[in-house]
PDB file of N, CA and C in Angstrom:
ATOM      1  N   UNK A   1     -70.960  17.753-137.506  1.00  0.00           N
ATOM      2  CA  UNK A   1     -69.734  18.323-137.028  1.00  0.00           C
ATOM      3  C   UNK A   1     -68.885  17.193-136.443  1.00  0.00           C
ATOM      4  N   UNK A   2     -68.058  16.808-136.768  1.00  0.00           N
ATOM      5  CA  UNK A   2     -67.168  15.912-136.535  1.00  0.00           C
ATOM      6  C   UNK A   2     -65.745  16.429-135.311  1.00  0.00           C
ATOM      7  N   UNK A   3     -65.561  15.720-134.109  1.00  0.00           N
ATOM      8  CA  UNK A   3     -64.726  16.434-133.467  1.00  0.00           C
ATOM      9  C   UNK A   3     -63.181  15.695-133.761  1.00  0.00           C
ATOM     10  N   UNK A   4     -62.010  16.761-134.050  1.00  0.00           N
ATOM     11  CA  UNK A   4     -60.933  16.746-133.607  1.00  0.00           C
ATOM     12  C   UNK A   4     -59.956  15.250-132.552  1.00  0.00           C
ATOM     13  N   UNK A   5     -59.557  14.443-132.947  1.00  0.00           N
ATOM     14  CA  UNK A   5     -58.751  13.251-132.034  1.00  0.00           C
ATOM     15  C   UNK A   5     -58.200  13.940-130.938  1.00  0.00           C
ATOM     16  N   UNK A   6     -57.600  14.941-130.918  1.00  0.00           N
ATOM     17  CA  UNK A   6     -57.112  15.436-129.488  1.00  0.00           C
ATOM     18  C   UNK A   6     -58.478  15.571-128.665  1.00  0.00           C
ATOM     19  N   UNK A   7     -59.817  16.322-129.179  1.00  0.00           N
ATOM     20  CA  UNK A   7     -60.854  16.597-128.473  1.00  0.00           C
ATOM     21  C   UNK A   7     -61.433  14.920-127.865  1.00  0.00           C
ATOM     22  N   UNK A   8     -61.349  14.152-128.502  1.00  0.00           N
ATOM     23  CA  UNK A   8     -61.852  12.583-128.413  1.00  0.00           C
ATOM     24  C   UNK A   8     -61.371  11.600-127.285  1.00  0.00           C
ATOM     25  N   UNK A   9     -59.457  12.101-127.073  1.00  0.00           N
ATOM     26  CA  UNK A   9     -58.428  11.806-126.440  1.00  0.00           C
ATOM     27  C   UNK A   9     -58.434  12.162-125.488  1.00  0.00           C
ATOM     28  N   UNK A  10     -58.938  13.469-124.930  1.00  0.00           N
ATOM     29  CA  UNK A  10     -59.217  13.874-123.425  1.00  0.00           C
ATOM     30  C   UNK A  10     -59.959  13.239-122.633  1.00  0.00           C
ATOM     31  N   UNK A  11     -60.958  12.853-122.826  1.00  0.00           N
ATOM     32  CA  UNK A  11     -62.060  12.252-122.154  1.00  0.00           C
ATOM     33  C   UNK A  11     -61.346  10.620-121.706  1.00  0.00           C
ATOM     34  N   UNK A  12     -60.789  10.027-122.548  1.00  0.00           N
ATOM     35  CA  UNK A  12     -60.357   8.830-122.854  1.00  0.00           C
ATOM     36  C   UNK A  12     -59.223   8.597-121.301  1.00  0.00           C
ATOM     37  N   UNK A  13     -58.521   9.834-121.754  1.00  0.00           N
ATOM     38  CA  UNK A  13     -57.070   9.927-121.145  1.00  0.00           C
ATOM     39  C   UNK A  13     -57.677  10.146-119.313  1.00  0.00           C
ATOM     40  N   UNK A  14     -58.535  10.883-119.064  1.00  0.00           N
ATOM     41  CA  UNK A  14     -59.202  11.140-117.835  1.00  0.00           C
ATOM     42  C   UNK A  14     -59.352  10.162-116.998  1.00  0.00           C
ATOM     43  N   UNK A  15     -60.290   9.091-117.937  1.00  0.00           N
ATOM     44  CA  UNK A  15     -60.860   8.008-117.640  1.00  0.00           C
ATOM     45  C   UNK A  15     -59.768   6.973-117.423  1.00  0.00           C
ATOM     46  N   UNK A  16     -58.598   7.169-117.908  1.00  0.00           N
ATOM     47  CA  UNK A  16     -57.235   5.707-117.897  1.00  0.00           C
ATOM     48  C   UNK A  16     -56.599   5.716-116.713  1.00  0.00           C
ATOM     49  N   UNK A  17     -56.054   7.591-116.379  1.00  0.00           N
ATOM     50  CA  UNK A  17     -55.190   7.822-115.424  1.00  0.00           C
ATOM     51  C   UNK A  17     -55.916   7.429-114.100  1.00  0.00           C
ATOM     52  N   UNK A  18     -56.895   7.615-113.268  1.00  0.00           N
ATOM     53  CA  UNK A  18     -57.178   7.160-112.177  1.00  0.00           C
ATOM     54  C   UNK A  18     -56.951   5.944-112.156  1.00  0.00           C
ATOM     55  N   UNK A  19     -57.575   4.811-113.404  1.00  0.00           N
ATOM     56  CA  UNK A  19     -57.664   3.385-113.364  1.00  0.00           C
ATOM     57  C   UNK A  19     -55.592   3.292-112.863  1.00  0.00           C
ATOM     58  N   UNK A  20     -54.821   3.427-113.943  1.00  0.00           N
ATOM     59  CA  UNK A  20     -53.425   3.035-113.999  1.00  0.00           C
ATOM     60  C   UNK A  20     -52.881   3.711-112.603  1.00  0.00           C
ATOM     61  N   UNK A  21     -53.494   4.560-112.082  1.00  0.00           N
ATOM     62  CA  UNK A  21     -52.640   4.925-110.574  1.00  0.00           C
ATOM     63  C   UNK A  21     -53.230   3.719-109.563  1.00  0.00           C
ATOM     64  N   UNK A  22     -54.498   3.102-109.909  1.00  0.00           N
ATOM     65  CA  UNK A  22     -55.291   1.939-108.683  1.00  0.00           C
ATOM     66  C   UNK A  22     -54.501   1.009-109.036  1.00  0.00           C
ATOM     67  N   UNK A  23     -53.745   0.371-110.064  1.00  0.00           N
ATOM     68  CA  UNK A  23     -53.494  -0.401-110.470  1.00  0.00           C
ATOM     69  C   UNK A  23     -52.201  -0.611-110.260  1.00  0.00           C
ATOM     70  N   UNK A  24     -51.095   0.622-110.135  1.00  0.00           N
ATOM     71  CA  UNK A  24     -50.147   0.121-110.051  1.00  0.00           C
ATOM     72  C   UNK A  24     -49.910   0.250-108.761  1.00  0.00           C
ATOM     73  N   UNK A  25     -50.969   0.985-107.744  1.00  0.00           N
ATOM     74  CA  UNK A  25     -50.802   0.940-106.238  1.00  0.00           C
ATOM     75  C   UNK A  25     -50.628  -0.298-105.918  1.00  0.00           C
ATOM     76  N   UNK A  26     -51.978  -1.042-106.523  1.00  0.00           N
ATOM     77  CA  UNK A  26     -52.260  -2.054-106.288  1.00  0.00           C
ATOM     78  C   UNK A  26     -50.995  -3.249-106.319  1.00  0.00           C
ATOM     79  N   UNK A  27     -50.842  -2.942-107.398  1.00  0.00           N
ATOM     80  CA  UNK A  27     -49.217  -3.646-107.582  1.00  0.00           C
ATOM     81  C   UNK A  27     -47.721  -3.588-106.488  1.00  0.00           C
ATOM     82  N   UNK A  28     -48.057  -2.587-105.915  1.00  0.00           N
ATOM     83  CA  UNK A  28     -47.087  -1.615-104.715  1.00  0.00           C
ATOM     84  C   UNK A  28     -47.227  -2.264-103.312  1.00  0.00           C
ATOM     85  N   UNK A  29     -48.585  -2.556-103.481  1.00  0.00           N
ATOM     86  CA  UNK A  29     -49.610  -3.165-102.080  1.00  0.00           C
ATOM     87  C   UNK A  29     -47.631  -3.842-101.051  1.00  0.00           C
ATOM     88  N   UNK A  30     -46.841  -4.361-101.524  1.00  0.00           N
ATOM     89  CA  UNK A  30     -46.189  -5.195-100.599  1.00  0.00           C
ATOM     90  C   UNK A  30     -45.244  -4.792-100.353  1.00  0.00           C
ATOM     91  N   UNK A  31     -44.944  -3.379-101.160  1.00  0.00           N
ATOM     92  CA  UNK A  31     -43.326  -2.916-100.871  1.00  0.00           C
ATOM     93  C   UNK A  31     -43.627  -1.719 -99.487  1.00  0.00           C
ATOM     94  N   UNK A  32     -42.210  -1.621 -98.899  1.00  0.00           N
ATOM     95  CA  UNK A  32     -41.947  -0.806 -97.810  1.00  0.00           C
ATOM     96  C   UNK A  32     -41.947   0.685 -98.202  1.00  0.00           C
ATOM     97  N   UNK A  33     -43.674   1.073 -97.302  1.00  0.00           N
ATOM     98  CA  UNK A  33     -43.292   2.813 -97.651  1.00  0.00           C
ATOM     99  C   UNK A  33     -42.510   3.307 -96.371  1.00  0.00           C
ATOM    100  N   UNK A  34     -41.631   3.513 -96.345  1.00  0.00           N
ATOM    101  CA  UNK A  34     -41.092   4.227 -95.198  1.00  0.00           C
ATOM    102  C   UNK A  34     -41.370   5.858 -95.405  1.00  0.00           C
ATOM    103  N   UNK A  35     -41.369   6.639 -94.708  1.00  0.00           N
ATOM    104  CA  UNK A  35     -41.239   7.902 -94.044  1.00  0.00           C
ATOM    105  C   UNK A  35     -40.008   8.573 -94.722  1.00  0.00           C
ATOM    106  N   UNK A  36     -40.484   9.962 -94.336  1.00  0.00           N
ATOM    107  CA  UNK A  36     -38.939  11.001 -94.650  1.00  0.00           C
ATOM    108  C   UNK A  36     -38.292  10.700 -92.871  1.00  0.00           C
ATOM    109  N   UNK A  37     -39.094  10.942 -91.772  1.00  0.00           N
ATOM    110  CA  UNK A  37     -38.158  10.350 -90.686  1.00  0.00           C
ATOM    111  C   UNK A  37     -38.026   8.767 -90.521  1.00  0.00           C
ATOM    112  N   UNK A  38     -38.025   8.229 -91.184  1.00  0.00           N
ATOM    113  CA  UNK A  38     -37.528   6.713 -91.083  1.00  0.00           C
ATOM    114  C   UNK A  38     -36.199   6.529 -91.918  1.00  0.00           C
ATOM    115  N   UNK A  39     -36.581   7.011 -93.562  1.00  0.00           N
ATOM    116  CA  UNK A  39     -35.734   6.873 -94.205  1.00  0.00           C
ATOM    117  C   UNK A  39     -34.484   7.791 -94.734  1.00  0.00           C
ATOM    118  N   UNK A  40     -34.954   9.342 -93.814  1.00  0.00           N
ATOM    119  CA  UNK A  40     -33.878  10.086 -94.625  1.00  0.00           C
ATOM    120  C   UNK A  40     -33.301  10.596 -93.026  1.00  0.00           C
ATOM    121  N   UNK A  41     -34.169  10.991 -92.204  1.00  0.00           N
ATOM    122  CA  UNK A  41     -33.723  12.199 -90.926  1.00  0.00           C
ATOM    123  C   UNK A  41     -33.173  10.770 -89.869  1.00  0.00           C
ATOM    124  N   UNK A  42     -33.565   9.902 -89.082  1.00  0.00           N
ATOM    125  CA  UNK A  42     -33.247   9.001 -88.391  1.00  0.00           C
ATOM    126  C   UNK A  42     -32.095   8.429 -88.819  1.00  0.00           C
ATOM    127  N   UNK A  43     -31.815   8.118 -90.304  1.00  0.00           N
ATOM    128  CA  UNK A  43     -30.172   7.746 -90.310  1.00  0.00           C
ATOM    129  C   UNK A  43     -29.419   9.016 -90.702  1.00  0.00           C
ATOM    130  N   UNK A  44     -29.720  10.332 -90.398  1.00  0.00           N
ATOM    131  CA  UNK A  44     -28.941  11.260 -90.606  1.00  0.00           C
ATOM    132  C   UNK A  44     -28.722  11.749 -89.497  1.00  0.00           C
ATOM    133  N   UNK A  45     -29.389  11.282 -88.340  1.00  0.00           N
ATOM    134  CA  UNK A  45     -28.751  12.010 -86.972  1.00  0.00           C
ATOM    135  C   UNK A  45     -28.138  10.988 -86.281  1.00  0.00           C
ATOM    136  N   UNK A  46     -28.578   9.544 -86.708  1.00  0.00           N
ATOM    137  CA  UNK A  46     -27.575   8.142 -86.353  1.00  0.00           C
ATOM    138  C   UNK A  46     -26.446   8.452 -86.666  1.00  0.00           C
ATOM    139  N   UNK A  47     -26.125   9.357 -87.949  1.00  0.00           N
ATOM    140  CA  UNK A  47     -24.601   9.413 -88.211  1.00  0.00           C
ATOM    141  C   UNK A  47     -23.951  10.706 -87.490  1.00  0.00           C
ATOM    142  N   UNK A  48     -24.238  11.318 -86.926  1.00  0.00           N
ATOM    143  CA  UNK A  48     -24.160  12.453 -86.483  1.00  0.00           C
ATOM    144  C   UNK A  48     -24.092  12.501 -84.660  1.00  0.00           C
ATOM    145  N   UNK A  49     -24.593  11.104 -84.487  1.00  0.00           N
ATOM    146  CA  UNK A  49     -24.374  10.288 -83.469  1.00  0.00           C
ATOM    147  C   UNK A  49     -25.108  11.492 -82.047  1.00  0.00           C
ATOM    148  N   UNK A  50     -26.718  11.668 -82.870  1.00  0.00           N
ATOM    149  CA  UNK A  50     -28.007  12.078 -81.839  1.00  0.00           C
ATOM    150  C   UNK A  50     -28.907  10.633 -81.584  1.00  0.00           C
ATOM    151  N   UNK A  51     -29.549  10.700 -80.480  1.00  0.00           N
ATOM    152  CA  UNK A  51     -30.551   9.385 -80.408  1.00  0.00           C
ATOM    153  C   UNK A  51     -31.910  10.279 -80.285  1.00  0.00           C
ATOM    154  N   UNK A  52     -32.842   9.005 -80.823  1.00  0.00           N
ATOM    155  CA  UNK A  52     -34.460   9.509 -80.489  1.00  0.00           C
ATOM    156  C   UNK A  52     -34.658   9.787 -79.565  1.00  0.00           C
ATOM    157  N   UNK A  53     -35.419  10.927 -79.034  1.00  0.00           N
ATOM    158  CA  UNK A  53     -35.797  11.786 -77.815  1.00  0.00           C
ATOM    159  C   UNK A  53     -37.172  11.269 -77.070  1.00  0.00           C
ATOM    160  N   UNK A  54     -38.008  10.710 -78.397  1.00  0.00           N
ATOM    161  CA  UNK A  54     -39.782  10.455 -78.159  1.00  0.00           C
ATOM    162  C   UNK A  54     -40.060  11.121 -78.940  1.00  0.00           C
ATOM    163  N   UNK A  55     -41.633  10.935 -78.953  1.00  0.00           N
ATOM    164  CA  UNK A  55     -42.744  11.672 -79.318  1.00  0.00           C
ATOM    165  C   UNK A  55     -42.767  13.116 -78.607  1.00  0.00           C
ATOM    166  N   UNK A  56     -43.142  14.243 -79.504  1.00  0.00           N
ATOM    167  CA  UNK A  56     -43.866  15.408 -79.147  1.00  0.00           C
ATOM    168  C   UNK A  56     -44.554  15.517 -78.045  1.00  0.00           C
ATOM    169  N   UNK A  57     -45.637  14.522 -78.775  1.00  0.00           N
ATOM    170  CA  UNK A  57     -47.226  14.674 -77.834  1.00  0.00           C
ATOM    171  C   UNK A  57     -46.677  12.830 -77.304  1.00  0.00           C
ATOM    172  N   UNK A  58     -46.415  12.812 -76.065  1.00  0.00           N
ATOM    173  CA  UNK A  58     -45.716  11.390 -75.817  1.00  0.00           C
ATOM    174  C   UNK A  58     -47.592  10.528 -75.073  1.00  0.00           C
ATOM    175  N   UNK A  59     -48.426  11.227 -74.679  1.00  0.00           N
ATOM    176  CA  UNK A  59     -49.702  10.693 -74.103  1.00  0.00           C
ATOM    177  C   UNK A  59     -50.800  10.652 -75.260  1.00  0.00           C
ATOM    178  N   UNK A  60     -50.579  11.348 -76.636  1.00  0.00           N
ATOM    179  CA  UNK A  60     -51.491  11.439 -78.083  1.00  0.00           C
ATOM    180  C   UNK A  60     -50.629  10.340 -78.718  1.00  0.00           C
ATOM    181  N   UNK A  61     -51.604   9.270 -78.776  1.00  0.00           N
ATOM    182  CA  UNK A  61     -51.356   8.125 -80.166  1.00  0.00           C
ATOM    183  C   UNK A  61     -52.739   8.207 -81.306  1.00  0.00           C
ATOM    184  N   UNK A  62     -52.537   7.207 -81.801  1.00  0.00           N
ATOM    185  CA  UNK A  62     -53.389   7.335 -82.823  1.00  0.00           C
ATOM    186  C   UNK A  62     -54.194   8.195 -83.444  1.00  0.00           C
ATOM    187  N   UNK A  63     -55.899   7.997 -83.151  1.00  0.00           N
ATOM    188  CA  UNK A  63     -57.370   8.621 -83.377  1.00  0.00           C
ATOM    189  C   UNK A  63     -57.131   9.756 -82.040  1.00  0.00           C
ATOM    190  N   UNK A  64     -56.688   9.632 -81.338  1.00  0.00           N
ATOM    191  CA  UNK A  64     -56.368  10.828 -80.063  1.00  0.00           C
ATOM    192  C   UNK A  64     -55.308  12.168 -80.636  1.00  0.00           C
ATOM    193  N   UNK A  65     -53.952  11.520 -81.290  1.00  0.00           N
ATOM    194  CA  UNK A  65     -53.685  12.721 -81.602  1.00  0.00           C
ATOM    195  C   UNK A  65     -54.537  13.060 -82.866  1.00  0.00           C
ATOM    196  N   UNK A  66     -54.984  12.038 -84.069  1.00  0.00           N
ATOM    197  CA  UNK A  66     -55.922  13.206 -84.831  1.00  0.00           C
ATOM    198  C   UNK A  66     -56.680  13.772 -84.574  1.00  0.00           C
ATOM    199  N   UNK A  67     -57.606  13.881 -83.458  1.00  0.00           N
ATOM    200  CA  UNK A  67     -58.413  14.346 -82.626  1.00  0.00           C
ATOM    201  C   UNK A  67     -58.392  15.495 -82.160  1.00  0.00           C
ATOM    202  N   UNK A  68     -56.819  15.189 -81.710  1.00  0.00           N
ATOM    203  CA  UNK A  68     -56.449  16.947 -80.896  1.00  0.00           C
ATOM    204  C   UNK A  68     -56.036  17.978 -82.158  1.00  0.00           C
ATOM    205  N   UNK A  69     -55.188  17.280 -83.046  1.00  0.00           N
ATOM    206  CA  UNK A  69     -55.375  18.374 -84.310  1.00  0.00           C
ATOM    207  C   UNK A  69     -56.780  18.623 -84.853  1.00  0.00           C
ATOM    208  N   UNK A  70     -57.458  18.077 -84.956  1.00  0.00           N
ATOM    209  CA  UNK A  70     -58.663  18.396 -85.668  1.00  0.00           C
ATOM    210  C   UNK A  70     -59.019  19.671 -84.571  1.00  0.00           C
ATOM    211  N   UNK A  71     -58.987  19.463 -83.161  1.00  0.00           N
ATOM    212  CA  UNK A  71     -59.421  20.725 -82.563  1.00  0.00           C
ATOM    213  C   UNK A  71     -58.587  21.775 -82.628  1.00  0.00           C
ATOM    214  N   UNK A  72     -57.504  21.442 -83.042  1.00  0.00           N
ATOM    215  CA  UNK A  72     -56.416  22.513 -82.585  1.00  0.00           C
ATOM    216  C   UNK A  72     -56.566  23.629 -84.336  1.00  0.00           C
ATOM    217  N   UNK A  73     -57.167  22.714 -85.313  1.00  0.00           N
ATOM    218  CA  UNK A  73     -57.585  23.195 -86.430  1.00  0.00           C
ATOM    219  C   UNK A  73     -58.323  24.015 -86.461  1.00  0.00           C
ATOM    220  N   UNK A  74     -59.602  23.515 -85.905  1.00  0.00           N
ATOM    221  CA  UNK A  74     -60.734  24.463 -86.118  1.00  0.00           C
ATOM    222  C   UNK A  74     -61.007  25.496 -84.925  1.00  0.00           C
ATOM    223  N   UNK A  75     -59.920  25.536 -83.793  1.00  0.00           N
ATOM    224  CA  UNK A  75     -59.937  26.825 -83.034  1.00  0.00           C
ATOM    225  C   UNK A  75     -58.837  27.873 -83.785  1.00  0.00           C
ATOM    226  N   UNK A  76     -57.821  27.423 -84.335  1.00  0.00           N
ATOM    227  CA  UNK A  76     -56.963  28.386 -84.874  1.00  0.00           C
ATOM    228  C   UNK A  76     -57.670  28.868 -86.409  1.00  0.00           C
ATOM    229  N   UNK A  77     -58.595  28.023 -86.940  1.00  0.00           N
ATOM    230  CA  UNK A  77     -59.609  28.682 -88.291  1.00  0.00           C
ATOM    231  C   UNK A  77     -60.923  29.752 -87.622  1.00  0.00           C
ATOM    232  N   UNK A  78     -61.287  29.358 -86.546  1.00  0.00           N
ATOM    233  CA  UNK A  78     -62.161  30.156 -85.533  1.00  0.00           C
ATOM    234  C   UNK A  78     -61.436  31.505 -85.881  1.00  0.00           C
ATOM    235  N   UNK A  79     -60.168  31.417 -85.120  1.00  0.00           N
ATOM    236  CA  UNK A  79     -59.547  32.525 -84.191  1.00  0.00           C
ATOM    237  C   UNK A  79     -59.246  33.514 -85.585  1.00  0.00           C
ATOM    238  N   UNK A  80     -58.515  33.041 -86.778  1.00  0.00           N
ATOM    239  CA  UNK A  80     -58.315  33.639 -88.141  1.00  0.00           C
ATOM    240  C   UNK A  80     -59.210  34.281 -88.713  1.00  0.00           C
ATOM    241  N   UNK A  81     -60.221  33.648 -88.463  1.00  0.00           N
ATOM    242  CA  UNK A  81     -61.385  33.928 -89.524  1.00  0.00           C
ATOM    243  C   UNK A  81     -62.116  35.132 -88.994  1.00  0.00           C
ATOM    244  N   UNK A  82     -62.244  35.450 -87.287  1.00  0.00           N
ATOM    245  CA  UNK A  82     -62.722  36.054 -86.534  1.00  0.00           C
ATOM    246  C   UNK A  82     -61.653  37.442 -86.649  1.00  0.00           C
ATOM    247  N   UNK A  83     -60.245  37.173 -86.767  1.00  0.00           N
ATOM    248  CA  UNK A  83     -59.594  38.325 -87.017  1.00  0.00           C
ATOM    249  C   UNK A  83     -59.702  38.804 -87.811  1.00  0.00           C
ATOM    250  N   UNK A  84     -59.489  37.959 -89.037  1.00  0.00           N
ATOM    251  CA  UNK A  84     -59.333  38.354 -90.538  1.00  0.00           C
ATOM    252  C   UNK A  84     -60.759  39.466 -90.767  1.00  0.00           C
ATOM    253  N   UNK A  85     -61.669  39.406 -90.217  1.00  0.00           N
ATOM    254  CA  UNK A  85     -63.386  39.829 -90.208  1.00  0.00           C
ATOM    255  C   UNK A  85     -62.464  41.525 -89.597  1.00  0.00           C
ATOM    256  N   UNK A  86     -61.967  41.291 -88.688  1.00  0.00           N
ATOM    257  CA  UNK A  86     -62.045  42.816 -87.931  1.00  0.00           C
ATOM    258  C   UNK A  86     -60.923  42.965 -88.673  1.00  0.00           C
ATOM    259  N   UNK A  87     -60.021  42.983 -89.161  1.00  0.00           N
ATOM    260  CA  UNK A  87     -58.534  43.320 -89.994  1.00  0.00           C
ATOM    261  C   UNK A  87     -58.931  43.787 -91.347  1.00  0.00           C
ATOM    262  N   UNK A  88     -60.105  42.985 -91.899  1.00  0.00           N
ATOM    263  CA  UNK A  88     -60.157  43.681 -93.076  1.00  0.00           C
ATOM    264  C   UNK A  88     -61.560  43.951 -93.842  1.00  0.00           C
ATOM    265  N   UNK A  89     -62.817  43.513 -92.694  1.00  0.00           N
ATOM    266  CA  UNK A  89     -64.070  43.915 -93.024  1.00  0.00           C
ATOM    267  C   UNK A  89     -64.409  45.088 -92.096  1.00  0.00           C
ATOM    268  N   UNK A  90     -64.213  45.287 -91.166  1.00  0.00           N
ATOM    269  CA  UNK A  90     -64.959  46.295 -89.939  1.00  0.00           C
ATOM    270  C   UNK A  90     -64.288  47.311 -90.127  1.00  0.00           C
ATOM    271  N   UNK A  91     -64.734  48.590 -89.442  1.00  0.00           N
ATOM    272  CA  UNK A  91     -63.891  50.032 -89.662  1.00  0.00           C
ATOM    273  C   UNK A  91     -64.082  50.284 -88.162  1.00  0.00           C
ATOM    274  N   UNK A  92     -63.163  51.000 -87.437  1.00  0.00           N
ATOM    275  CA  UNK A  92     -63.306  51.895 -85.871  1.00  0.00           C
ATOM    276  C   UNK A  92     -64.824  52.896 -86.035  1.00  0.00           C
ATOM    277  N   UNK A  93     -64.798  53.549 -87.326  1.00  0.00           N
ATOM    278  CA  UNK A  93     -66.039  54.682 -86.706  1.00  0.00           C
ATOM    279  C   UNK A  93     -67.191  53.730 -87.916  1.00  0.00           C
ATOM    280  N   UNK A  94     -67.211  52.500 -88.033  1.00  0.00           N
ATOM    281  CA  UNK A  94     -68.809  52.089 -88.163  1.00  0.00           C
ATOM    282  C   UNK A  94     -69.158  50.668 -87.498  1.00  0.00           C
ATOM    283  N   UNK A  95     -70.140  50.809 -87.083  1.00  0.00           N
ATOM    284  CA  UNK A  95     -70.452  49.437 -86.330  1.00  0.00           C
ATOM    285  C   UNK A  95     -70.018  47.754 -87.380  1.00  0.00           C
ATOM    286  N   UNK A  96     -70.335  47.017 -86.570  1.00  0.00           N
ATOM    287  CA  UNK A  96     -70.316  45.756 -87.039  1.00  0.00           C
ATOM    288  C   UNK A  96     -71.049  45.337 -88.045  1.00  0.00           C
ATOM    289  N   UNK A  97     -72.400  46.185 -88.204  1.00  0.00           N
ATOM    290  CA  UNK A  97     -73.641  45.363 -89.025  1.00  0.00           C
ATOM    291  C   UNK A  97     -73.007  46.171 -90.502  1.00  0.00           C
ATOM    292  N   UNK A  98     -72.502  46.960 -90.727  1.00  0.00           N
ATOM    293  CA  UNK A  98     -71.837  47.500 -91.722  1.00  0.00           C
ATOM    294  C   UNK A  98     -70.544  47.073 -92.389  1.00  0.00           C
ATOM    295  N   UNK A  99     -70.345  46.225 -93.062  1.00  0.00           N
ATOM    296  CA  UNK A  99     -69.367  45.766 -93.357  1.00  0.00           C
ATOM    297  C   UNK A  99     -69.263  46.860 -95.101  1.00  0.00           C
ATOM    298  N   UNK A 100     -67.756  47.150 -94.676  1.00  0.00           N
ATOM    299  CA  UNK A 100     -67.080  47.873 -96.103  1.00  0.00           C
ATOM    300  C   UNK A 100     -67.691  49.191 -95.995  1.00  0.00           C
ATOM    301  N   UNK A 101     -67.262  50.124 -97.074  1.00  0.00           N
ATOM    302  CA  UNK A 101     -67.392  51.576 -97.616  1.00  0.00           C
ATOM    303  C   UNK A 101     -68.812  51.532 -97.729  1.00  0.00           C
ATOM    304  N   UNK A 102     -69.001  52.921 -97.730  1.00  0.00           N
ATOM    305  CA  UNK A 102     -70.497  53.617 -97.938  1.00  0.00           C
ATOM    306  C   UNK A 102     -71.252  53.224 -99.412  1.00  0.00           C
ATOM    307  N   UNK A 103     -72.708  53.032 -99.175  1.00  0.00           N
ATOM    308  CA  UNK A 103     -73.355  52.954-100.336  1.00  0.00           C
ATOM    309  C   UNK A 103     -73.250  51.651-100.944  1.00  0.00           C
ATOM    310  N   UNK A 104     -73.462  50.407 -99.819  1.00  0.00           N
ATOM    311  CA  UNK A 104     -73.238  49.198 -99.832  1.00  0.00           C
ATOM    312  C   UNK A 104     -74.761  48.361 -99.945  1.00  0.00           C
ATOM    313  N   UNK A 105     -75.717  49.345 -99.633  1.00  0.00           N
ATOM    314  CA  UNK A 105     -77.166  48.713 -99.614  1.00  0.00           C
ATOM    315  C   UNK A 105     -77.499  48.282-100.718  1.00  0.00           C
ATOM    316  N   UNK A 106     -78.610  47.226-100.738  1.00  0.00           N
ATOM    317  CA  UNK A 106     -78.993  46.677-102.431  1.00  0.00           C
ATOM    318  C   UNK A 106     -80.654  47.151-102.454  1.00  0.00           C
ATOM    319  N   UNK A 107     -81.287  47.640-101.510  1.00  0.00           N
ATOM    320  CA  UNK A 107     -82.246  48.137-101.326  1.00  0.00           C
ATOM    321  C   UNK A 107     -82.893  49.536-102.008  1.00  0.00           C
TER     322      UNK A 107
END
């Protein structure tokens, strides 16, 4: 059974695109990535003649503010996940250990 050039070409093509995105990063390595607030919002309120206020979180830099998002993540996925359970698994007239409609046992 002999396969098809398009079937041959996929595999090929898989294997190129990661290489040609390392490669032309790589090539990129020296140019200026600026920001959407560096390069588009900061000279649009310069012209509009607002100045920078600060930081948000002005005492969170670096590994500290990813830090506090990472917690601020996984208490608001806590808090969702814990609702989402009573919003759309639990019922008022059946307990907790019962999740969903009647005749749910595999027993």
């Amino acid at each position: 059974m002999t396969r098809q050039p398009a079937a041959l070409a996929r595999p090929a093509l898989a294997a190129a695109l990661p290489l040609a995105a390392a490669l032309w990063l790589a090539g990129c390595g020296g140019a200026s990535w600026d920001g959407v607030d560096e390069a588009v919002v900061r000279r649009v309120a310069e012209d509009a003649g607002r100045h920078d206020t600060g930081p948000l979180f002005a005492g969170l830099e670096g590994d500290l503010l990813l830090f506090a998002f990472l917690w601020a993540g996984l208490l608001a996925g806590f808090a969702i996940g814990y609702y989402a359970r009573v919003l759309f698994v639990e019922r008022a007239d059946q307990p907790a250990g019962k999740p969903g409609g009647q005749g749910l046992r595999a027993d």
